[in-house]
Protein backbone atom coordinates (compact mmCIF):
# COMPACT_ATOMS: atom_id res chain seq x y z
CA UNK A 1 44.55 22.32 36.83
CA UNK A 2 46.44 22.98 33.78
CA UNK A 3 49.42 21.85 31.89
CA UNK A 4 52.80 21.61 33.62
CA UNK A 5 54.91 19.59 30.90
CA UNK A 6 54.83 20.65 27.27
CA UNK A 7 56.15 17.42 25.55
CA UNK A 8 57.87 15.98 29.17
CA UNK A 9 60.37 14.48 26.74
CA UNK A 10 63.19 15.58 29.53
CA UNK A 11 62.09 15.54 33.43
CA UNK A 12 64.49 15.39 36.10
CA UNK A 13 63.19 12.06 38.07
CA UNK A 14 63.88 9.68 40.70
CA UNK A 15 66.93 7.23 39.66
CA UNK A 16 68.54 4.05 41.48
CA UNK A 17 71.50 4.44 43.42
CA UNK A 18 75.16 4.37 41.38
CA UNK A 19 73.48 5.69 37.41
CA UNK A 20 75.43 7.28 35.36
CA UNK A 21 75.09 9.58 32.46
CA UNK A 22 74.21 7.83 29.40
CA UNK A 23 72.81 4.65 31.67
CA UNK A 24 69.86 3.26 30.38
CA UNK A 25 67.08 3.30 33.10
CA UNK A 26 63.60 2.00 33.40
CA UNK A 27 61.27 3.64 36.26
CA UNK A 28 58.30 2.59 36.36
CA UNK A 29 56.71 2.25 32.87
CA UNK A 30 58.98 4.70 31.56
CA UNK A 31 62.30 3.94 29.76
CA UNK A 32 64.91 6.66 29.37
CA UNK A 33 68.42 7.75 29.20
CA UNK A 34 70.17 9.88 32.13
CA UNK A 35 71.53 13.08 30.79
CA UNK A 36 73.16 13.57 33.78
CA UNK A 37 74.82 11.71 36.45
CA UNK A 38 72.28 10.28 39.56
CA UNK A 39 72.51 13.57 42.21
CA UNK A 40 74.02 12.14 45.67
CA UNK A 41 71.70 12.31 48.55
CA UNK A 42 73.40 14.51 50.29
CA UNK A 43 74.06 17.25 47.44
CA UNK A 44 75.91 20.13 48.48
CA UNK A 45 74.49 23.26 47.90
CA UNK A 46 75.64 25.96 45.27
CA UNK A 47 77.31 29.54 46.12
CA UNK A 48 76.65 31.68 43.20
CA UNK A 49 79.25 34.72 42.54
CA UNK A 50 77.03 36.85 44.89
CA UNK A 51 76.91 34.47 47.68
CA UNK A 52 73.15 33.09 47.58
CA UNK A 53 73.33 29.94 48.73
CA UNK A 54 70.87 27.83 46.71
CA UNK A 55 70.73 23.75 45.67
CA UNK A 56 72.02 23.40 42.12
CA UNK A 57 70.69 21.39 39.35
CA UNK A 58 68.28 17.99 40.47
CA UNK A 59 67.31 16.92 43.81
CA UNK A 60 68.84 14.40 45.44
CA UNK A 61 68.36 10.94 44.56
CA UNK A 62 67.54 12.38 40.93
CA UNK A 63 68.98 13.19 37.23
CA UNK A 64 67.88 14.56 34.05
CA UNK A 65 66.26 12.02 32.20
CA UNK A 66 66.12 11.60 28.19
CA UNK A 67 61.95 9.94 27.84
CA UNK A 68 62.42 9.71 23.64
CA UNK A 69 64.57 9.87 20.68
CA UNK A 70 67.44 7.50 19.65
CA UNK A 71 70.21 6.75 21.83
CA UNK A 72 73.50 4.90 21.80
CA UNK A 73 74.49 2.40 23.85
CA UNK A 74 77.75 -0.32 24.33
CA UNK A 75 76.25 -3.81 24.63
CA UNK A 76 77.62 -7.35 24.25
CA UNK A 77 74.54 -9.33 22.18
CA UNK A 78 74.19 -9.30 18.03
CA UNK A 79 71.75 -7.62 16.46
CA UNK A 80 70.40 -9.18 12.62
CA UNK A 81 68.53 -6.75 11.77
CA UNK A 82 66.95 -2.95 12.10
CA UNK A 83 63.53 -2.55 13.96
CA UNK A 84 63.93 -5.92 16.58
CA UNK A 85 62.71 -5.04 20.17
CA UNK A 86 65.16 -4.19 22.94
CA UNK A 87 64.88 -5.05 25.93
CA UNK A 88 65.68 -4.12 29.71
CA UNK A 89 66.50 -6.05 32.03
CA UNK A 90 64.82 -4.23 35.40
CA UNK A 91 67.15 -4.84 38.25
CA UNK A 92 70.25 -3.94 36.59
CA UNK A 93 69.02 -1.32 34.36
CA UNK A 94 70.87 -3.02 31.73
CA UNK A 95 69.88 -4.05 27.75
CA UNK A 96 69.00 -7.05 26.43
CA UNK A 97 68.18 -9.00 23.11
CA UNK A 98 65.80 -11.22 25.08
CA UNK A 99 62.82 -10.61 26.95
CA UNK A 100 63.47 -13.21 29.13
CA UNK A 101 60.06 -14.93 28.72
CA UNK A 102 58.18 -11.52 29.52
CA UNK A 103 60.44 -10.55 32.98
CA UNK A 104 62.06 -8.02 30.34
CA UNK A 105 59.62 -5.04 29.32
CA UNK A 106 60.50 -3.42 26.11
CA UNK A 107 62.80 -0.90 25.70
CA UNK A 108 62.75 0.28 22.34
CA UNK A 109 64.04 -0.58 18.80
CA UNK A 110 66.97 -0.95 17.41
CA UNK A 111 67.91 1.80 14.96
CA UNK A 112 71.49 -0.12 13.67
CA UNK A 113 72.92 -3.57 13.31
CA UNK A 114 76.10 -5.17 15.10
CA UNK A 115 77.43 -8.83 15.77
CA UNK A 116 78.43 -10.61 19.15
CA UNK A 117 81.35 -8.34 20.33
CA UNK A 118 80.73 -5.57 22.41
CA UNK A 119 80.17 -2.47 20.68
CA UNK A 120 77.88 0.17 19.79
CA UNK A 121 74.09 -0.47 19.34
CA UNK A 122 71.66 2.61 18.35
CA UNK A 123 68.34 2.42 19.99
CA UNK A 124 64.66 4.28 19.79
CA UNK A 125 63.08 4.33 22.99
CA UNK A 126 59.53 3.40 23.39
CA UNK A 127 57.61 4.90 25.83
């Protein structure tokens, strides 16, 4: 066997149901960021300008998925200070300033500062 991923910083993968580009998502033990919208299960397929008929982009039930670098992201909670742990919350697929007494795994760390209101929070992921 040899190598089939050079860095595998950007793999299409499996996704829950209704994810959205720029969604933060957690499956498995990996945390990422869709780069594209979750692929319907039934995808149609695409007709290129000489008629092949062939399935475009990722399969169904996936999307491109984002596995490092810093992302941004709209979220509701205050954050003091550069370098505290994000969380994610993993039924909703949704951030978090808490780790909710270990039921949140880390996410990454934050990159930028903001108070309560929602609004913009830079993150690293961690993976």
């Amino acid at each position: 066997m040899g190598e089939i991923f050079r860095d595998a910083d950007y793999l299409s993968l499996p996704v829950p149901d209704g994810r959205k580009k720029g969604d933060p998502v957690r499956i498995g033990g990996l945390n990422g960021v869709l780069a594209t919208n979750r692929t319907p299960d039934t995808q149609p397929a695409f007709t290129d300008t000489t008629g092949q008929v062939t399935p475009g982009g990722n399969p169904a039930g996936h999307a491109s998925v984002w596995l490092k670098g810093g992302h941004e992201f709209t979220v509701a909670f205050a954050v003091a200070s550069v370098g505290l742990p994000i969380y994610i919350v993993p039924a909703s697929n949704t951030l978090s300033a808490s780790d909710a007494s270990g039921a949140n795994p880390l996410y990454g760390h934050a990159l930028t500062t903001k108070g309560a209101p929602s609004g913009p929070l830079t993150v690293r992921l961690t993976n």
